[in-house]
PDB file of N, CA and C in Angstrom:
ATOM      1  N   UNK A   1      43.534 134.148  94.929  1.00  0.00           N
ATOM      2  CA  UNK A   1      42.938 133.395  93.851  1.00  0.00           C
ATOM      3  C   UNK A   1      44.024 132.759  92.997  1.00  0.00           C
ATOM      4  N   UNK A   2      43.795 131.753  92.319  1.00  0.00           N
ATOM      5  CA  UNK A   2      45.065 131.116  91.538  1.00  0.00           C
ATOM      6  C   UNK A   2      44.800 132.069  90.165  1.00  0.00           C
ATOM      7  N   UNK A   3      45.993 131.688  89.387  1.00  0.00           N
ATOM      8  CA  UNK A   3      46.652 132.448  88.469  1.00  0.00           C
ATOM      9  C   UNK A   3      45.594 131.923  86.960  1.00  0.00           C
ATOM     10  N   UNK A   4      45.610 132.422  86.131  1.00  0.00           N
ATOM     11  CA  UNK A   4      44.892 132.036  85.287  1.00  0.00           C
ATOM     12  C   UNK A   4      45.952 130.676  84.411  1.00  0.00           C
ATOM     13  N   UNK A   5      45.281 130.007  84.123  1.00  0.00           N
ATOM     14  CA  UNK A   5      45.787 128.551  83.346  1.00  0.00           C
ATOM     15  C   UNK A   5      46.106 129.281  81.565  1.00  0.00           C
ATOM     16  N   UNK A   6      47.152 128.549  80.942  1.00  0.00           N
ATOM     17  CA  UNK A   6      48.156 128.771  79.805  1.00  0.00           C
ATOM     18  C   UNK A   6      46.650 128.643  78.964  1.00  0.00           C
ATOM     19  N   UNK A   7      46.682 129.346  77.818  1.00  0.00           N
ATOM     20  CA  UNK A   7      45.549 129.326  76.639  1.00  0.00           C
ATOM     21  C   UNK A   7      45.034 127.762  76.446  1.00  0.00           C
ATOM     22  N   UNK A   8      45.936 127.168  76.191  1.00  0.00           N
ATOM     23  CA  UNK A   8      45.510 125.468  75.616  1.00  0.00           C
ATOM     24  C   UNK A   8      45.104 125.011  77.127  1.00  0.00           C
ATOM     25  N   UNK A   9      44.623 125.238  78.200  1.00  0.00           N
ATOM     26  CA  UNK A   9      44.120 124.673  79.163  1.00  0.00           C
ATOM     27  C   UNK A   9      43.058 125.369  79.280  1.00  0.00           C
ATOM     28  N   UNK A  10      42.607 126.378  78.939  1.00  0.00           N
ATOM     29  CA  UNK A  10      41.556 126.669  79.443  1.00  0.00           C
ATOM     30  C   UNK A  10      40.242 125.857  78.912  1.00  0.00           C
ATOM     31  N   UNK A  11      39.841 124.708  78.389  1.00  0.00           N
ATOM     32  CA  UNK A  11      38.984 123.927  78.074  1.00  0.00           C
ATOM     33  C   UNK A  11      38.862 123.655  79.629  1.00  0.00           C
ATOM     34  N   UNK A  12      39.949 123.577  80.521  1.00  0.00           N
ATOM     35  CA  UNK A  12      39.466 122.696  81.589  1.00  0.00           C
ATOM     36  C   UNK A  12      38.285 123.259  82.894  1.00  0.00           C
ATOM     37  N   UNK A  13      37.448 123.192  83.235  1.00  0.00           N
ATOM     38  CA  UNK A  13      37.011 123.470  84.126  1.00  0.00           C
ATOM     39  C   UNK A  13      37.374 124.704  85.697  1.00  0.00           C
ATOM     40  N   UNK A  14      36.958 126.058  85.864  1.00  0.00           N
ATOM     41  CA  UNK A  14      36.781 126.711  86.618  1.00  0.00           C
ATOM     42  C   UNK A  14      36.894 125.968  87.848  1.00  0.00           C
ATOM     43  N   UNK A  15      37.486 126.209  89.094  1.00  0.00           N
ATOM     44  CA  UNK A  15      37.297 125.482  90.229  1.00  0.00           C
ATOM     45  C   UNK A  15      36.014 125.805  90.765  1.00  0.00           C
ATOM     46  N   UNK A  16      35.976 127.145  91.119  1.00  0.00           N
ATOM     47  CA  UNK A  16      34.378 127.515  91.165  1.00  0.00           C
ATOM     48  C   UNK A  16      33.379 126.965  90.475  1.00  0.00           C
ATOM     49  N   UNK A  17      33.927 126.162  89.629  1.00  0.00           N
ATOM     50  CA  UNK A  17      32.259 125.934  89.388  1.00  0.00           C
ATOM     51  C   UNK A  17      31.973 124.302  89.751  1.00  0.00           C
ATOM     52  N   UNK A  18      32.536 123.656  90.582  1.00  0.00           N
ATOM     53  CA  UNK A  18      32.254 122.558  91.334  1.00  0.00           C
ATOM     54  C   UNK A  18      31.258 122.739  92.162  1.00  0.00           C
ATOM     55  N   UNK A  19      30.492 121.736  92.758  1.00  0.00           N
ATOM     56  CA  UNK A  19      29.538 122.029  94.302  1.00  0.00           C
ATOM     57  C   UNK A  19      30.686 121.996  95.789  1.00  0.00           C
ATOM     58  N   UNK A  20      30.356 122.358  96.590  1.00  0.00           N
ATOM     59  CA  UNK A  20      30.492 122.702  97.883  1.00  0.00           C
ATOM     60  C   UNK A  20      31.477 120.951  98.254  1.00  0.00           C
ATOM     61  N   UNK A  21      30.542 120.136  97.574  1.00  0.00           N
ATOM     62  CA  UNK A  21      30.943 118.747  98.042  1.00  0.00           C
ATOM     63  C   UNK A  21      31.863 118.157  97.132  1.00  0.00           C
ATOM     64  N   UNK A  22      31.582 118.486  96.140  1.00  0.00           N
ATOM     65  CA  UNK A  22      32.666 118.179  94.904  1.00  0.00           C
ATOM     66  C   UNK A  22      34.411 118.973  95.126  1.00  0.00           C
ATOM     67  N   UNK A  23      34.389 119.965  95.628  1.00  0.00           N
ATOM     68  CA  UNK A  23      35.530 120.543  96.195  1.00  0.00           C
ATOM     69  C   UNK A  23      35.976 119.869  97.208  1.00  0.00           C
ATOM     70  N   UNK A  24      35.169 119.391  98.425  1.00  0.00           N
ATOM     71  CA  UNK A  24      35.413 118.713  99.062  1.00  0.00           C
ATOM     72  C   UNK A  24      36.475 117.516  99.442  1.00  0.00           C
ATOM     73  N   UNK A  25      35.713 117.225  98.380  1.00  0.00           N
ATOM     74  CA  UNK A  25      36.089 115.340  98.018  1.00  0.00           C
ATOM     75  C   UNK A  25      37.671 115.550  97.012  1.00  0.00           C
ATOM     76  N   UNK A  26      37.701 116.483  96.622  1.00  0.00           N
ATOM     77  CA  UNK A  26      39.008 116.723  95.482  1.00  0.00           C
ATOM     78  C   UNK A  26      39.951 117.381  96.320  1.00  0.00           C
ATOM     79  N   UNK A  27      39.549 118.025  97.586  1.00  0.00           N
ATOM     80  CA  UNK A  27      40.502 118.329  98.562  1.00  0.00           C
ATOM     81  C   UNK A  27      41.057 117.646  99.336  1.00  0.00           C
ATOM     82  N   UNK A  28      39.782 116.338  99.686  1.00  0.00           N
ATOM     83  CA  UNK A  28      40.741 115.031 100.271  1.00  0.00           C
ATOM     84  C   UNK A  28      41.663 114.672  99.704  1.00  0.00           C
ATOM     85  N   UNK A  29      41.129 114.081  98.430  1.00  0.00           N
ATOM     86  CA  UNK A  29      41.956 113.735  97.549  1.00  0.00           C
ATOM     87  C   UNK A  29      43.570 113.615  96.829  1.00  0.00           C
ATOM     88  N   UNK A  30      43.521 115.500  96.958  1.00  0.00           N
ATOM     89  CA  UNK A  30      44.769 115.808  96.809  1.00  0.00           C
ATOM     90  C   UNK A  30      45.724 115.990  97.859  1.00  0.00           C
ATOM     91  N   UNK A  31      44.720 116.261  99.327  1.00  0.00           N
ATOM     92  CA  UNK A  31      45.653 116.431 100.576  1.00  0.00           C
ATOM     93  C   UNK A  31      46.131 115.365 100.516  1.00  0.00           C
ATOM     94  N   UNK A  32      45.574 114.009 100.445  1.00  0.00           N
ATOM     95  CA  UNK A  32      45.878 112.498 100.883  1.00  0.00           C
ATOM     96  C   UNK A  32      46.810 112.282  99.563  1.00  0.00           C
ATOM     97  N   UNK A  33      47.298 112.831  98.852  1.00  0.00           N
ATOM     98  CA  UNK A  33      47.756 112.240  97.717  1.00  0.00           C
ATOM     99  C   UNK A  33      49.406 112.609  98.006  1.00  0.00           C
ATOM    100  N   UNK A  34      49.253 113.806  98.705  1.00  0.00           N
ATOM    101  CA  UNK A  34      50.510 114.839  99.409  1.00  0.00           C
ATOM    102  C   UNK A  34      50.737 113.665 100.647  1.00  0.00           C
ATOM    103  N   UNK A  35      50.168 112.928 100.921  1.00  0.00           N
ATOM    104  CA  UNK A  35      51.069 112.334 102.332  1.00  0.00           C
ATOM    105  C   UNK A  35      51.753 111.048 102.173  1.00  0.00           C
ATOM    106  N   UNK A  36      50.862 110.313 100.705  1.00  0.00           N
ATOM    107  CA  UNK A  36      51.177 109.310 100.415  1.00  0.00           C
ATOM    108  C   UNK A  36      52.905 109.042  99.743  1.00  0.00           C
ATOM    109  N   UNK A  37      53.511 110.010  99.491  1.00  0.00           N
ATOM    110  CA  UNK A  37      55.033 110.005  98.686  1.00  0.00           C
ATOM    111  C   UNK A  37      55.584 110.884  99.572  1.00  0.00           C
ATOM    112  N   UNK A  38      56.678 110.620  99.296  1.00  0.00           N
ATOM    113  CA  UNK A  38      57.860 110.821  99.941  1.00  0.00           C
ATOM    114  C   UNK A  38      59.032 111.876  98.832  1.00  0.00           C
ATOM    115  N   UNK A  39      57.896 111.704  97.437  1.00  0.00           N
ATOM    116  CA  UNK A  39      58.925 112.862  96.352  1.00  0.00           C
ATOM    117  C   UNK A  39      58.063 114.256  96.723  1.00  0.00           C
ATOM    118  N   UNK A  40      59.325 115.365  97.127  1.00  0.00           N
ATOM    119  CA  UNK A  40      59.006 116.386  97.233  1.00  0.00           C
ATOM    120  C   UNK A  40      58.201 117.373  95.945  1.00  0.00           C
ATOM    121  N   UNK A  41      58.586 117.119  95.135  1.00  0.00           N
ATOM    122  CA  UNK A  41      57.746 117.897  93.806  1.00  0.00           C
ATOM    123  C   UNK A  41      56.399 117.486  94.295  1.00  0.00           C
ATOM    124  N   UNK A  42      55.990 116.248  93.829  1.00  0.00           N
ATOM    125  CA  UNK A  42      54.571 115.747  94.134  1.00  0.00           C
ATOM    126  C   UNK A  42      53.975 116.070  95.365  1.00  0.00           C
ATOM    127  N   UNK A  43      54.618 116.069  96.543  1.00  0.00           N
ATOM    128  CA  UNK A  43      54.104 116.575  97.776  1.00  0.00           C
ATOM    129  C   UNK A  43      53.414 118.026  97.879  1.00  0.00           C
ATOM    130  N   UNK A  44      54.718 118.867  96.979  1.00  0.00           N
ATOM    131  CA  UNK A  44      54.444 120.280  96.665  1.00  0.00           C
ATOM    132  C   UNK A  44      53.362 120.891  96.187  1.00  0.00           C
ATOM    133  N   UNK A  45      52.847 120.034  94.839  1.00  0.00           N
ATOM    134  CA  UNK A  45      51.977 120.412  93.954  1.00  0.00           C
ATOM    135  C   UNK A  45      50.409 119.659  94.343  1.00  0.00           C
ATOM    136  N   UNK A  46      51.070 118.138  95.222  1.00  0.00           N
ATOM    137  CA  UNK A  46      49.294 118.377  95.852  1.00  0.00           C
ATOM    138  C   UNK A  46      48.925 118.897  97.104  1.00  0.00           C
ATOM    139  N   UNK A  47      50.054 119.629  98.003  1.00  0.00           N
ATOM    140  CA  UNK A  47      49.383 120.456  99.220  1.00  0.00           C
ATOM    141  C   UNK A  47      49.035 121.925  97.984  1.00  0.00           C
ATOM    142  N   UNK A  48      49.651 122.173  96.913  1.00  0.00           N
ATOM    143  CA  UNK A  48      49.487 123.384  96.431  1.00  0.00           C
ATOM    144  C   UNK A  48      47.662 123.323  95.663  1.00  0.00           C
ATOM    145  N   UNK A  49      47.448 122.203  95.419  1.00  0.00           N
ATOM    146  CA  UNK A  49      46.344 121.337  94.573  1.00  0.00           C
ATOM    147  C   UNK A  49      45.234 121.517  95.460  1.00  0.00           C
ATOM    148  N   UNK A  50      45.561 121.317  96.456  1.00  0.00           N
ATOM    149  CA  UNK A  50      44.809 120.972  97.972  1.00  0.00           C
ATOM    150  C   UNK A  50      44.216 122.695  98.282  1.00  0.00           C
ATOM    151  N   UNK A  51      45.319 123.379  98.459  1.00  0.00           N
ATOM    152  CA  UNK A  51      44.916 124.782  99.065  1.00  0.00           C
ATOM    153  C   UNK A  51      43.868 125.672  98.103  1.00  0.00           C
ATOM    154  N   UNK A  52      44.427 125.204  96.369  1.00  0.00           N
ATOM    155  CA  UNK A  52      43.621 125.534  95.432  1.00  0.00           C
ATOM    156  C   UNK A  52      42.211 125.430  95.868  1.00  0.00           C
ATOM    157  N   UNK A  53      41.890 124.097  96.219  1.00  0.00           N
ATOM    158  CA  UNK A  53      40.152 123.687  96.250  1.00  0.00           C
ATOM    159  C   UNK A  53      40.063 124.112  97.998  1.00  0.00           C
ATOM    160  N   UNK A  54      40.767 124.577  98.715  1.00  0.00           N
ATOM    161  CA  UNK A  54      40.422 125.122  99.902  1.00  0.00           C
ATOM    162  C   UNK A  54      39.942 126.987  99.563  1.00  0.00           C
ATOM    163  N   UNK A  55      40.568 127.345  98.613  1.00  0.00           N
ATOM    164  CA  UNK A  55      40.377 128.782  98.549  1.00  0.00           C
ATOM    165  C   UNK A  55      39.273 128.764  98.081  1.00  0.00           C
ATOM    166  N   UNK A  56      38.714 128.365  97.093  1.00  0.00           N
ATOM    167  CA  UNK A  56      37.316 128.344  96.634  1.00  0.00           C
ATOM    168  C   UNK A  56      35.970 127.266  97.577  1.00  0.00           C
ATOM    169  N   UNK A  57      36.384 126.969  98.866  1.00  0.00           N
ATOM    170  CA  UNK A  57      35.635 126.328  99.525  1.00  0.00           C
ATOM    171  C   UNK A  57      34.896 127.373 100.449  1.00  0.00           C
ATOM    172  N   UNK A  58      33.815 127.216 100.293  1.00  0.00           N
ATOM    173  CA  UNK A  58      32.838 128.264 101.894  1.00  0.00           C
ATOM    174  C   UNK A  58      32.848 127.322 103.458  1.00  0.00           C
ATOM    175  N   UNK A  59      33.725 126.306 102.837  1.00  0.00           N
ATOM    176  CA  UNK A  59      33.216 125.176 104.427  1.00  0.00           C
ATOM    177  C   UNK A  59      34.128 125.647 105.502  1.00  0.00           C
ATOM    178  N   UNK A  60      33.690 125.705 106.357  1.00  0.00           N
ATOM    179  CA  UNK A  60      34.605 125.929 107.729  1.00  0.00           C
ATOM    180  C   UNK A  60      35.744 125.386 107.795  1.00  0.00           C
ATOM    181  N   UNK A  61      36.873 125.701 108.560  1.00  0.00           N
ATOM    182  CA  UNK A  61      38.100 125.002 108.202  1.00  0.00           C
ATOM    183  C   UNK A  61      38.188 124.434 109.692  1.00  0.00           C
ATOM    184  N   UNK A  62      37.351 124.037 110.254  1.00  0.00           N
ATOM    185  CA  UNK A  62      37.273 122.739 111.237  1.00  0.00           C
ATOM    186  C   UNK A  62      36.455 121.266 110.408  1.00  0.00           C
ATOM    187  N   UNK A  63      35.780 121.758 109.464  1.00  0.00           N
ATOM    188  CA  UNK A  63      35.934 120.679 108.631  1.00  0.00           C
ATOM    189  C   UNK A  63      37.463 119.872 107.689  1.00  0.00           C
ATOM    190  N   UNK A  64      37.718 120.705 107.429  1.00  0.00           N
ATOM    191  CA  UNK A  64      39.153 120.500 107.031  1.00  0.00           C
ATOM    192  C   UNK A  64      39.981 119.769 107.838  1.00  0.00           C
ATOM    193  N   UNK A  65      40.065 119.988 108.972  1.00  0.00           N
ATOM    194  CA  UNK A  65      40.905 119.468 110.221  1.00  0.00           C
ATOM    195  C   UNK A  65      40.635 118.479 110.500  1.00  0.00           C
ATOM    196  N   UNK A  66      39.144 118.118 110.863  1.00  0.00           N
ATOM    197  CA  UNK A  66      38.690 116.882 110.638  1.00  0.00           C
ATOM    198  C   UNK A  66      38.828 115.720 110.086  1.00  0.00           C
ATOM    199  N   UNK A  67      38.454 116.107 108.637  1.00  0.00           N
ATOM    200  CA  UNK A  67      39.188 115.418 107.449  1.00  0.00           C
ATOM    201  C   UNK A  67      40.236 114.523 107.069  1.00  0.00           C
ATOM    202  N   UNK A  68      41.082 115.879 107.486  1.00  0.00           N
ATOM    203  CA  UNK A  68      42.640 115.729 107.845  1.00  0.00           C
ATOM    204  C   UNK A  68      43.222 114.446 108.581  1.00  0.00           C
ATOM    205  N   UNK A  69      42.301 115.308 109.872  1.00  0.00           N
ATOM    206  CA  UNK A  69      42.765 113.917 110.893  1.00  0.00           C
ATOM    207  C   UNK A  69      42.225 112.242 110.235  1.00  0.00           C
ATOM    208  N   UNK A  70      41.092 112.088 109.381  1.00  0.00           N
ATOM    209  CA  UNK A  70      40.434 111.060 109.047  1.00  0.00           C
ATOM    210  C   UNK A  70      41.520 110.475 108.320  1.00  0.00           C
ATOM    211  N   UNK A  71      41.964 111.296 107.256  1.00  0.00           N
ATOM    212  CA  UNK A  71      42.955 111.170 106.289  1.00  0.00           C
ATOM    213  C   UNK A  71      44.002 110.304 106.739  1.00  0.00           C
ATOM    214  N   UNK A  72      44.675 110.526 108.055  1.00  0.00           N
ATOM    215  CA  UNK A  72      45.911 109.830 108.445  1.00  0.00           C
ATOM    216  C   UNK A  72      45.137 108.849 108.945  1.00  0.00           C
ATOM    217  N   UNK A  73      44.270 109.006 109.584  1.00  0.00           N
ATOM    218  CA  UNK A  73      43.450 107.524 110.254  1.00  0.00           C
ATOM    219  C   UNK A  73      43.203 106.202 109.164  1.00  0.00           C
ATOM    220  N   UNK A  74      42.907 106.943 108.452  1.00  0.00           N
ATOM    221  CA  UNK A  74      42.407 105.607 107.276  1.00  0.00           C
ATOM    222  C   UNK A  74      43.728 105.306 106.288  1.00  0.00           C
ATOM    223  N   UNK A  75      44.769 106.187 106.101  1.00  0.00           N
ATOM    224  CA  UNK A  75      45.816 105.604 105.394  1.00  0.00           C
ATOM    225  C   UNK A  75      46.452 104.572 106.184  1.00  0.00           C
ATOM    226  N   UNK A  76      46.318 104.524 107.024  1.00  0.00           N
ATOM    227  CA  UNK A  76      46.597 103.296 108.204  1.00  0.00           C
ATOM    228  C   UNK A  76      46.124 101.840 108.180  1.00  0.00           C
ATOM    229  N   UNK A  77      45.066 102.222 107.340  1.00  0.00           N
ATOM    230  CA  UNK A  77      44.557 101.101 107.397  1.00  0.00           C
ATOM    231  C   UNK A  77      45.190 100.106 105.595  1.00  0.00           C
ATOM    232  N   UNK A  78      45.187  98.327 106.002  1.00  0.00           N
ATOM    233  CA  UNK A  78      45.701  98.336 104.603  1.00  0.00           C
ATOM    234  C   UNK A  78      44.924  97.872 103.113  1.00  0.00           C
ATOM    235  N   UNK A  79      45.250  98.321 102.704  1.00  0.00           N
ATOM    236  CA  UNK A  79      44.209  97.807 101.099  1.00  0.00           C
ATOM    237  C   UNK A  79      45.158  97.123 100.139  1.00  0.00           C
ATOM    238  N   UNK A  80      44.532  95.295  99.730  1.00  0.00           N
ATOM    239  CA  UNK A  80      45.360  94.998  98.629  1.00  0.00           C
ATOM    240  C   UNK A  80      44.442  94.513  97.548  1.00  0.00           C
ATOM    241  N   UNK A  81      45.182  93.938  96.913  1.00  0.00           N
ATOM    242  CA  UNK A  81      44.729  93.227  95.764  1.00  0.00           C
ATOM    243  C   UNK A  81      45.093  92.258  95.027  1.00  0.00           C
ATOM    244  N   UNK A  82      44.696  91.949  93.661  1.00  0.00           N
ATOM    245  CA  UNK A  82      45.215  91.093  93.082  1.00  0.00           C
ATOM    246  C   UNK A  82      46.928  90.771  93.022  1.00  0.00           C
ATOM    247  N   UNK A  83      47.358  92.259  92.496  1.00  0.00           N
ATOM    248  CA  UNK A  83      48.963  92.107  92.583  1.00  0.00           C
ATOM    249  C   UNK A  83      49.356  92.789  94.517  1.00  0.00           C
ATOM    250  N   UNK A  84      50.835  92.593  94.015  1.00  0.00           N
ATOM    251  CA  UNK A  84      52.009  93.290  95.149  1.00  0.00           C
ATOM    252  C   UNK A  84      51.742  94.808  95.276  1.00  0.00           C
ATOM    253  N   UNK A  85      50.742  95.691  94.937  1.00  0.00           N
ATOM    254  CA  UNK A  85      51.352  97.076  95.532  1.00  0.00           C
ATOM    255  C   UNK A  85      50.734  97.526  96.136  1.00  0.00           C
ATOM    256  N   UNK A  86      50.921  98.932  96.408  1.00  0.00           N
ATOM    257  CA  UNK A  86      50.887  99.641  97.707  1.00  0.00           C
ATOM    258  C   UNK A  86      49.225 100.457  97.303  1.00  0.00           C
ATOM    259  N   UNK A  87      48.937 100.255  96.600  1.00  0.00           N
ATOM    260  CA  UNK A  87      47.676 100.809  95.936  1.00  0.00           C
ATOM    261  C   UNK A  87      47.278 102.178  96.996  1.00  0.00           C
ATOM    262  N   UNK A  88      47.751 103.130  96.830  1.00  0.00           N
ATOM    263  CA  UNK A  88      48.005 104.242  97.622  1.00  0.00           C
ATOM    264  C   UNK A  88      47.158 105.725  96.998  1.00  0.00           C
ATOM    265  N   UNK A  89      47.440 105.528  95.963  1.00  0.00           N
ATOM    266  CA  UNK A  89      46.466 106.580  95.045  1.00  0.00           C
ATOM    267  C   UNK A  89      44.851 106.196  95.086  1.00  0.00           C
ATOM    268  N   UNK A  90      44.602 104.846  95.313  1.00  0.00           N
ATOM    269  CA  UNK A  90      43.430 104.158  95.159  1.00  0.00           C
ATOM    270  C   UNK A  90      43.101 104.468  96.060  1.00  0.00           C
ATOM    271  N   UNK A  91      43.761 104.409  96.938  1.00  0.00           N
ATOM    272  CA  UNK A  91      43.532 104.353  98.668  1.00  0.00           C
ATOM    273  C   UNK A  91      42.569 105.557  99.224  1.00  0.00           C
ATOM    274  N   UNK A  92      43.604 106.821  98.376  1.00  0.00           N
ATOM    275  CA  UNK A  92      42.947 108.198  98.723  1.00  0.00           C
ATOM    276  C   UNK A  92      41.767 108.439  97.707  1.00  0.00           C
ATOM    277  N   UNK A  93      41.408 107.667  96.841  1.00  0.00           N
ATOM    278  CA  UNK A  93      40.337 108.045  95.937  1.00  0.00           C
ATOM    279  C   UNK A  93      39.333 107.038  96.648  1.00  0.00           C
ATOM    280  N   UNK A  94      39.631 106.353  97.405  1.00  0.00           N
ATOM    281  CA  UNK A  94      38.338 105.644  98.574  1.00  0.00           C
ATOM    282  C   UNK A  94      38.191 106.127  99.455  1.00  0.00           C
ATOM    283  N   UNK A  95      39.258 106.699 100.261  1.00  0.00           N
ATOM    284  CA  UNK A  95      38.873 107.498 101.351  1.00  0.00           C
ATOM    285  C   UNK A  95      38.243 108.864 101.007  1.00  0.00           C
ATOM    286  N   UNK A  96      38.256 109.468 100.156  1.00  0.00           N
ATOM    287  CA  UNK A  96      37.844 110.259  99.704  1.00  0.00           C
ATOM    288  C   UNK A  96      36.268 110.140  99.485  1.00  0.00           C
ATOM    289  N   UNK A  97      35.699 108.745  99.186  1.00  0.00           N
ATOM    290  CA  UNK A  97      34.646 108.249  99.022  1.00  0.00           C
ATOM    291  C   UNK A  97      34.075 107.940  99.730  1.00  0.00           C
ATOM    292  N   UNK A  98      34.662 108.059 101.220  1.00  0.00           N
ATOM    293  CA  UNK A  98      34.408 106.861 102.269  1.00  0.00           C
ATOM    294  C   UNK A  98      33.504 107.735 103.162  1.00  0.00           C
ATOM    295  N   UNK A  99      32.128 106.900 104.263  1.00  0.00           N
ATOM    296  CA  UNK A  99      31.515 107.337 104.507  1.00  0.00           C
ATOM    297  C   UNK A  99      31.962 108.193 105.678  1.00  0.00           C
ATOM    298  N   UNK A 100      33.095 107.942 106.403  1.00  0.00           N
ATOM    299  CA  UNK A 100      33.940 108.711 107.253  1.00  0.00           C
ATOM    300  C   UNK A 100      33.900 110.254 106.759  1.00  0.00           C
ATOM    301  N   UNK A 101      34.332 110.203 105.823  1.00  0.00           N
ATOM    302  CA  UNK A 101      35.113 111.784 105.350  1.00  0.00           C
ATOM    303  C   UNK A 101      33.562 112.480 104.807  1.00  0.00           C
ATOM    304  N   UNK A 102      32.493 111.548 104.265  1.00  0.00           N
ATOM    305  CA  UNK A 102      31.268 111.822 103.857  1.00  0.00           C
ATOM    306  C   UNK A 102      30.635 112.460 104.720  1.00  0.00           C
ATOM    307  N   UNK A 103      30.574 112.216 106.057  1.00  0.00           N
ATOM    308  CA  UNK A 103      29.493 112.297 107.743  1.00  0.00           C
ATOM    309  C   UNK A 103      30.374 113.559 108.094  1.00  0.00           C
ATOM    310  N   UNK A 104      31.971 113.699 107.475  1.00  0.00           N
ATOM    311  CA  UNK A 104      32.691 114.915 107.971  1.00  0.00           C
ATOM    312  C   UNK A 104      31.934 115.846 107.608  1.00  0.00           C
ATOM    313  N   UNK A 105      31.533 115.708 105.930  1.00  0.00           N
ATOM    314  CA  UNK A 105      31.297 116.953 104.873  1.00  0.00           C
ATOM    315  C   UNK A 105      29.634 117.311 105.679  1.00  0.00           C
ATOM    316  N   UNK A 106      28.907 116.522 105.853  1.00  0.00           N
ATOM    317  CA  UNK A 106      27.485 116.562 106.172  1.00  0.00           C
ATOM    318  C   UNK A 106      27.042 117.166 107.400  1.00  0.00           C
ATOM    319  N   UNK A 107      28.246 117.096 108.144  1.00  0.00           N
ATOM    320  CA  UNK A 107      27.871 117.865 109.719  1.00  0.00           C
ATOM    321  C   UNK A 107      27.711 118.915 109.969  1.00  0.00           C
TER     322      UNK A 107
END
């Protein structure tokens, strides 16, 4: 189980008390957020972010794998916009959204 959070954080939200799917989607999230950089701190703290919302998950961890694999599939693909960047954080907060990783959670 993770460690209890410093006094002035505890306003924030229990992981447990998300839904099944809401963990889900915040596990993409942070896994995909870990592949997108190349700085080791950040890599660290969202596979550590990631395992967080895996420990409190009941879903099978062939869902996970799944996922996973979706995860590298769709960062592949490219997304722009108005300006020059790499819109990479965006990226994983769509795939995260996306009906791919959605049909994962539902199976």
């Amino acid at each position: 189980m993770m460690t209890s959070l410093p006094a002035a954080a505890k306003a924030l939200p229990e992981t447990s008390s998300f839904t099944q799917q809401q963990i889900f989607t915040h596990w993409v999230e942070n896994r995909c957020i870990g592949k997108i950089t190349e700085d080791k701190s950040l890599i660290s703290d969202a596979n550590a972010s990631a395992a967080a919302w895996l420990e409190v998950s009941s879903l099978p961890v062939e869902v996970f794998e799944k996922a996973d694999a979706a995860i590298d599939k769709d960062l592949k693909e490219p997304l722009t916009g108005s300006t020059h960047y790499s819109y990479n954080v965006l990226k994983c907060t769509l795939i995260a959204q996306s009906r791919d990783i959605q049909s994962i959670y539902s199976k």
